[in-house]
C-alpha atoms as a PDB file:
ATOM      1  CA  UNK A   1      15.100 -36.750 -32.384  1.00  0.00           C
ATOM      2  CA  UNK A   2      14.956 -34.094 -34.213  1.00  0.00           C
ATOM      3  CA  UNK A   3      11.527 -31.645 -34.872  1.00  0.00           C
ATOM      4  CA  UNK A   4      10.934 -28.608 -37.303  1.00  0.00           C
ATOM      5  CA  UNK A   5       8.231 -26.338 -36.364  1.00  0.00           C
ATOM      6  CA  UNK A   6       6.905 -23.451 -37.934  1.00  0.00           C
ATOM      7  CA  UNK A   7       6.992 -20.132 -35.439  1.00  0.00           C
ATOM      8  CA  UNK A   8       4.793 -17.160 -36.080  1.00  0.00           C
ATOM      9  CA  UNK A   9       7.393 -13.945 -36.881  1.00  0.00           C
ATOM     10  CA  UNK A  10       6.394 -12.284 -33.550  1.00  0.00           C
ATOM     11  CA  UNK A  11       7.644 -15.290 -31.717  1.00  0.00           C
ATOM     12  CA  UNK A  12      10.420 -16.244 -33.463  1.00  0.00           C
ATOM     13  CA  UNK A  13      12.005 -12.727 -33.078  1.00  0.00           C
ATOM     14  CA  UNK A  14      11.216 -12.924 -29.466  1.00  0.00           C
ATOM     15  CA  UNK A  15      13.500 -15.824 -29.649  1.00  0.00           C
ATOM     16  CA  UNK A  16      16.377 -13.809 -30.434  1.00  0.00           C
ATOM     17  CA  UNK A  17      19.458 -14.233 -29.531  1.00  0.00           C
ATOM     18  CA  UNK A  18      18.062 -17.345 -26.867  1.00  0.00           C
ATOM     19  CA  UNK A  19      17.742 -19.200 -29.866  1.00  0.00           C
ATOM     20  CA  UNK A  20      20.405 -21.777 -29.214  1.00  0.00           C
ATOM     21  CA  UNK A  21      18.512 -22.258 -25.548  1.00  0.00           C
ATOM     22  CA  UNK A  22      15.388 -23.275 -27.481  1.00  0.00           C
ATOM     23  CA  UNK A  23      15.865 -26.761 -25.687  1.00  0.00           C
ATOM     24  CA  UNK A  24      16.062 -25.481 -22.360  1.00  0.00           C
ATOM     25  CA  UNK A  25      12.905 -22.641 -22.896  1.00  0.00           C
ATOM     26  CA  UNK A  26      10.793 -26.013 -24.052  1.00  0.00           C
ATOM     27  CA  UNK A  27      11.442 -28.054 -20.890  1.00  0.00           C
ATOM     28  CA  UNK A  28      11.010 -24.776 -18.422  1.00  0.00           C
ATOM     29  CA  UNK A  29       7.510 -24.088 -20.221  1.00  0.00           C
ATOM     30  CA  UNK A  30       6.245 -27.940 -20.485  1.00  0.00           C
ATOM     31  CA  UNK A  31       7.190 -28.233 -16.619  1.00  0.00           C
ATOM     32  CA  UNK A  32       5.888 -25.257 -16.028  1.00  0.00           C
ATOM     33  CA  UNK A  33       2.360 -26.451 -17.770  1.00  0.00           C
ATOM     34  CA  UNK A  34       2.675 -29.152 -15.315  1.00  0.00           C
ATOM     35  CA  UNK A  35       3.228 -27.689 -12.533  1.00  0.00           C
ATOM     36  CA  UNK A  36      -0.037 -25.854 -12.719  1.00  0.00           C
ATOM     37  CA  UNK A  37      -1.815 -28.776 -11.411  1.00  0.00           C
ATOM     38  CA  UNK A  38       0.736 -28.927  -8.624  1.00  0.00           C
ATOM     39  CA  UNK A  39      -0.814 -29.856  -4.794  1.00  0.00           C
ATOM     40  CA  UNK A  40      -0.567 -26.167  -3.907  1.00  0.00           C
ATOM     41  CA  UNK A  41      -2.784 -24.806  -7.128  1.00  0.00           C
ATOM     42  CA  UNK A  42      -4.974 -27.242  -6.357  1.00  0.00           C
ATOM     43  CA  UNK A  43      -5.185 -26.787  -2.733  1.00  0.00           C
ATOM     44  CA  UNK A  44      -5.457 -22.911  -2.808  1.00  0.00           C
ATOM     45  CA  UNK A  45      -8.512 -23.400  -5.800  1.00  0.00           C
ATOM     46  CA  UNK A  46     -10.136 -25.586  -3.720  1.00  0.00           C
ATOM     47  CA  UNK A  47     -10.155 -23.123  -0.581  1.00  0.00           C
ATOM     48  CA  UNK A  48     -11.543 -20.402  -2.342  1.00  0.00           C
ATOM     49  CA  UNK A  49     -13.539 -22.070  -4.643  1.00  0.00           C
ATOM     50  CA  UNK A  50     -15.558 -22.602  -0.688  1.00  0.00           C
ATOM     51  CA  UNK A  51     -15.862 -18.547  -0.634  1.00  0.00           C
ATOM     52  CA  UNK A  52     -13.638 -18.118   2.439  1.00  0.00           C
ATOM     53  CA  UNK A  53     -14.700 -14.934   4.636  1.00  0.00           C
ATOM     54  CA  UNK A  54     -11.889 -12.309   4.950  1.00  0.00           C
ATOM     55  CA  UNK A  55     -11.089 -13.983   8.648  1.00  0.00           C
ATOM     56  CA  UNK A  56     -10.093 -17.771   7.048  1.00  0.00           C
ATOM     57  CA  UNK A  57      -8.037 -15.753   4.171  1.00  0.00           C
ATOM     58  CA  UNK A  58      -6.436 -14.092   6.677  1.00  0.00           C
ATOM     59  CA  UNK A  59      -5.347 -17.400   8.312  1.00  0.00           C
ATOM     60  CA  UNK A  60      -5.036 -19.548   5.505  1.00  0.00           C
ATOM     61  CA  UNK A  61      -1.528 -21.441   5.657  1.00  0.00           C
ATOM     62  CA  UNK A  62      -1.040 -24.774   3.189  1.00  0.00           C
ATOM     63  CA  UNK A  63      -1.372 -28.228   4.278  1.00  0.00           C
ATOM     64  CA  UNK A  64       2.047 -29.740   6.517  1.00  0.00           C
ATOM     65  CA  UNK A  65       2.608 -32.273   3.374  1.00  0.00           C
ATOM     66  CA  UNK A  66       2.834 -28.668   0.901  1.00  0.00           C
ATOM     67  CA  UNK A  67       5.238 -27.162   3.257  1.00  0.00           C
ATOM     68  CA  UNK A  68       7.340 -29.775   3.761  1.00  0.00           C
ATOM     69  CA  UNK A  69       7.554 -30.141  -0.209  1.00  0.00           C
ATOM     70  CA  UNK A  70       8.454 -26.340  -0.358  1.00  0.00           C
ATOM     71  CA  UNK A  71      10.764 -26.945   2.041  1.00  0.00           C
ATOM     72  CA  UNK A  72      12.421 -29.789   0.144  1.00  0.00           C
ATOM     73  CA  UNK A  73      12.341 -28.034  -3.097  1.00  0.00           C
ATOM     74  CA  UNK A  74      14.128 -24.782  -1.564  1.00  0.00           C
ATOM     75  CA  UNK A  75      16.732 -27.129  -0.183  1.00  0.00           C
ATOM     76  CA  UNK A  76      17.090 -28.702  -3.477  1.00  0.00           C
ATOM     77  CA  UNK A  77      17.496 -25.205  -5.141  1.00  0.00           C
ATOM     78  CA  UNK A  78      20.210 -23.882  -2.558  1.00  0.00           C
ATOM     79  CA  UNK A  79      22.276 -27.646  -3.506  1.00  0.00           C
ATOM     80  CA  UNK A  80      21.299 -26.882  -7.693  1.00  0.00           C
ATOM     81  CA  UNK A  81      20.304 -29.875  -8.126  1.00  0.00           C
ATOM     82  CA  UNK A  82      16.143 -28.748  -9.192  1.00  0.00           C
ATOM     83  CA  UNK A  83      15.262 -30.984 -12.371  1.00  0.00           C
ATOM     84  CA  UNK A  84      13.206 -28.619 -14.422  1.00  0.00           C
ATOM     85  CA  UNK A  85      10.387 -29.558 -13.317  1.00  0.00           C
ATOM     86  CA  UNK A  86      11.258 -29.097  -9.597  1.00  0.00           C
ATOM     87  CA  UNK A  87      12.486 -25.624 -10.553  1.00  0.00           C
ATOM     88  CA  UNK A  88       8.585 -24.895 -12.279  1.00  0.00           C
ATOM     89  CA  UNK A  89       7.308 -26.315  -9.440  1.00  0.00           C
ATOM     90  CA  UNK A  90       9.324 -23.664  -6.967  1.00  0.00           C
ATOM     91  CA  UNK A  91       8.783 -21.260  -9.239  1.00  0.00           C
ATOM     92  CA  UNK A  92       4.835 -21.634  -9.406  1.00  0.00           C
ATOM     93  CA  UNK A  93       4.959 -21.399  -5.166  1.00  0.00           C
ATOM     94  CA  UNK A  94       6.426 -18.253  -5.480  1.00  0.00           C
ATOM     95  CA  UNK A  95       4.482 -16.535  -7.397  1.00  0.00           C
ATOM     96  CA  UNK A  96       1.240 -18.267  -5.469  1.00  0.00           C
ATOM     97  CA  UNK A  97       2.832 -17.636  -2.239  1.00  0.00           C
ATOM     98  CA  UNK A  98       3.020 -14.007  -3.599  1.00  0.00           C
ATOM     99  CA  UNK A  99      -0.691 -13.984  -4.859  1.00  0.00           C
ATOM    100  CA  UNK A 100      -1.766 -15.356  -1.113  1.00  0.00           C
ATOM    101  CA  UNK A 101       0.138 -12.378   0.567  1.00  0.00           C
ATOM    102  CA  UNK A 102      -1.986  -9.849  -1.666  1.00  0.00           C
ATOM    103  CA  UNK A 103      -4.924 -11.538  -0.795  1.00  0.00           C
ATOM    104  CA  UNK A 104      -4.321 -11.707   2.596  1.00  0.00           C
ATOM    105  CA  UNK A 105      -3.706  -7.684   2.779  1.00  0.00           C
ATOM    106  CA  UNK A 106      -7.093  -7.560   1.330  1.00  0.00           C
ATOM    107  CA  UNK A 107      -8.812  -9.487   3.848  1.00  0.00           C
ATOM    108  CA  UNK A 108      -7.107  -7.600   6.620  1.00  0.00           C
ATOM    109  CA  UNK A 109      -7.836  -4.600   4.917  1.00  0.00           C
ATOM    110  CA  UNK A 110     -11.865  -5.469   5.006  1.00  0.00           C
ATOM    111  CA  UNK A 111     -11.654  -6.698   8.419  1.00  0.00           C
ATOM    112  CA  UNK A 112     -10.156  -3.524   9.739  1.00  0.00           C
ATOM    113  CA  UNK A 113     -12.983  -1.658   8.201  1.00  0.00           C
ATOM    114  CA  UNK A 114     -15.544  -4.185   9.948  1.00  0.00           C
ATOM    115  CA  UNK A 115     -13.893  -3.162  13.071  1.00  0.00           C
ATOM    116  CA  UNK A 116     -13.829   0.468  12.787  1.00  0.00           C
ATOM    117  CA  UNK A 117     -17.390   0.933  11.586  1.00  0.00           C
END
Protein backbone atom coordinates (compact mmCIF):
# COMPACT_ATOMS: atom_id res chain seq x y z
CA UNK A 1 0.00 0.00 0.00
CA UNK A 2 1.18 2.95 -0.55
CA UNK A 3 0.48 6.45 1.79
CA UNK A 4 1.45 10.22 1.19
CA UNK A 5 1.61 12.30 4.18
CA UNK A 6 2.27 15.76 4.63
CA UNK A 7 5.45 16.41 7.22
CA UNK A 8 5.91 19.73 8.92
CA UNK A 9 9.56 21.26 7.50
CA UNK A 10 11.15 20.76 10.97
CA UNK A 11 10.44 17.10 10.73
CA UNK A 12 10.99 16.35 7.44
CA UNK A 13 14.58 17.80 7.60
CA UNK A 14 15.10 15.79 10.67
CA UNK A 15 14.48 13.00 8.33
CA UNK A 16 17.47 13.61 6.43
CA UNK A 17 19.43 11.46 5.00
CA UNK A 18 17.22 8.35 7.03
CA UNK A 19 14.76 9.07 4.60
CA UNK A 20 14.87 5.83 2.70
CA UNK A 21 14.50 4.07 6.45
CA UNK A 22 11.17 5.89 6.80
CA UNK A 23 9.62 2.26 6.90
CA UNK A 24 11.71 1.00 9.51
CA UNK A 25 11.50 4.57 11.87
CA UNK A 26 7.42 3.91 11.53
CA UNK A 27 7.42 0.34 12.88
CA UNK A 28 10.23 1.21 15.78
CA UNK A 29 7.90 4.25 16.89
CA UNK A 30 4.31 2.37 16.53
CA UNK A 31 5.95 -0.58 18.65
CA UNK A 32 7.39 1.60 20.67
CA UNK A 33 3.74 3.36 21.37
CA UNK A 34 2.84 -0.08 22.26
CA UNK A 35 5.11 -1.04 24.29
CA UNK A 36 4.24 1.69 26.72
CA UNK A 37 1.48 -0.31 28.06
CA UNK A 38 3.90 -3.20 28.40
CA UNK A 39 3.49 -5.50 31.93
CA UNK A 40 6.51 -3.68 33.35
CA UNK A 41 5.01 0.14 32.79
CA UNK A 42 2.16 -1.03 34.13
CA UNK A 43 3.50 -2.85 37.01
CA UNK A 44 6.01 -0.10 38.11
CA UNK A 45 2.76 2.69 37.78
CA UNK A 46 0.86 0.65 39.77
CA UNK A 47 3.58 0.39 42.69
CA UNK A 48 4.03 3.87 42.99
CA UNK A 49 0.84 5.01 42.18
CA UNK A 50 0.45 3.09 46.21
CA UNK A 51 3.11 5.90 47.47
CA UNK A 52 5.82 3.37 48.38
CA UNK A 53 8.07 4.60 51.46
CA UNK A 54 11.80 4.97 50.55
CA UNK A 55 12.33 1.26 52.29
CA UNK A 56 9.80 -0.72 49.53
CA UNK A 57 11.60 1.51 46.64
CA UNK A 58 14.59 0.41 47.85
CA UNK A 59 13.50 -3.26 47.49
CA UNK A 60 11.30 -3.11 44.72
CA UNK A 61 12.27 -5.96 42.10
CA UNK A 62 9.46 -6.88 39.15
CA UNK A 63 7.18 -9.72 39.27
CA UNK A 64 9.03 -13.55 38.31
CA UNK A 65 6.61 -13.56 35.03
CA UNK A 66 8.48 -9.73 34.02
CA UNK A 67 11.83 -11.18 34.56
CA UNK A 68 11.51 -14.13 32.91
CA UNK A 69 10.12 -12.04 29.81
CA UNK A 70 13.30 -9.79 30.09
CA UNK A 71 15.12 -12.64 30.19
CA UNK A 72 13.59 -14.08 27.03
CA UNK A 73 13.72 -10.90 25.19
CA UNK A 74 17.63 -10.42 25.98
CA UNK A 75 18.10 -13.93 24.71
CA UNK A 76 16.17 -13.12 21.69
CA UNK A 77 18.34 -9.94 21.12
CA UNK A 78 21.83 -11.79 21.59
CA UNK A 79 20.22 -14.60 18.62
CA UNK A 80 18.78 -11.12 16.41
CA UNK A 81 15.91 -12.43 15.97
CA UNK A 82 13.70 -9.26 18.15
CA UNK A 83 10.55 -8.44 15.85
CA UNK A 84 10.23 -4.73 16.29
CA UNK A 85 8.13 -4.84 18.65
CA UNK A 86 10.20 -7.18 20.90
CA UNK A 87 13.11 -4.79 20.31
CA UNK A 88 10.57 -1.59 21.75
CA UNK A 89 9.67 -3.74 24.26
CA UNK A 90 13.61 -4.33 25.43
CA UNK A 91 14.21 -1.11 24.75
CA UNK A 92 11.37 0.42 27.06
CA UNK A 93 12.97 -2.07 30.11
CA UNK A 94 16.01 -0.39 29.74
CA UNK A 95 15.35 2.75 30.04
CA UNK A 96 12.69 1.79 33.08
CA UNK A 97 15.18 -0.44 34.55
CA UNK A 98 17.40 2.74 34.37
CA UNK A 99 14.64 5.10 35.85
CA UNK A 100 14.20 2.35 38.90
CA UNK A 101 18.03 2.51 39.65
CA UNK A 102 17.73 6.46 40.04
CA UNK A 103 14.95 6.05 42.13
CA UNK A 104 16.30 3.61 44.15
CA UNK A 105 19.57 5.92 44.91
CA UNK A 106 17.02 8.33 46.07
CA UNK A 107 15.38 6.23 48.50
CA UNK A 108 18.68 5.07 49.89
CA UNK A 109 19.77 8.43 49.89
CA UNK A 110 16.61 9.50 52.32
CA UNK A 111 16.98 6.51 54.34
CA UNK A 112 20.58 7.19 55.15
CA UNK A 113 19.58 10.57 56.32
CA UNK A 114 16.74 8.90 58.58
CA UNK A 115 19.51 6.98 60.05
CA UNK A 116 22.00 9.55 60.72
CA UNK A 117 19.66 12.10 62.26
Amino acid sequence: MQLTIALPDHLAHRLGSDREHLVEIIEEGLASRCSKTSGLWREVAGFLGRGPRPEEIARFKPSESLIKRSRELLYRNREQSLTPEEKAELDDMASLDQFMILLKAEAHKVLAAQRSS
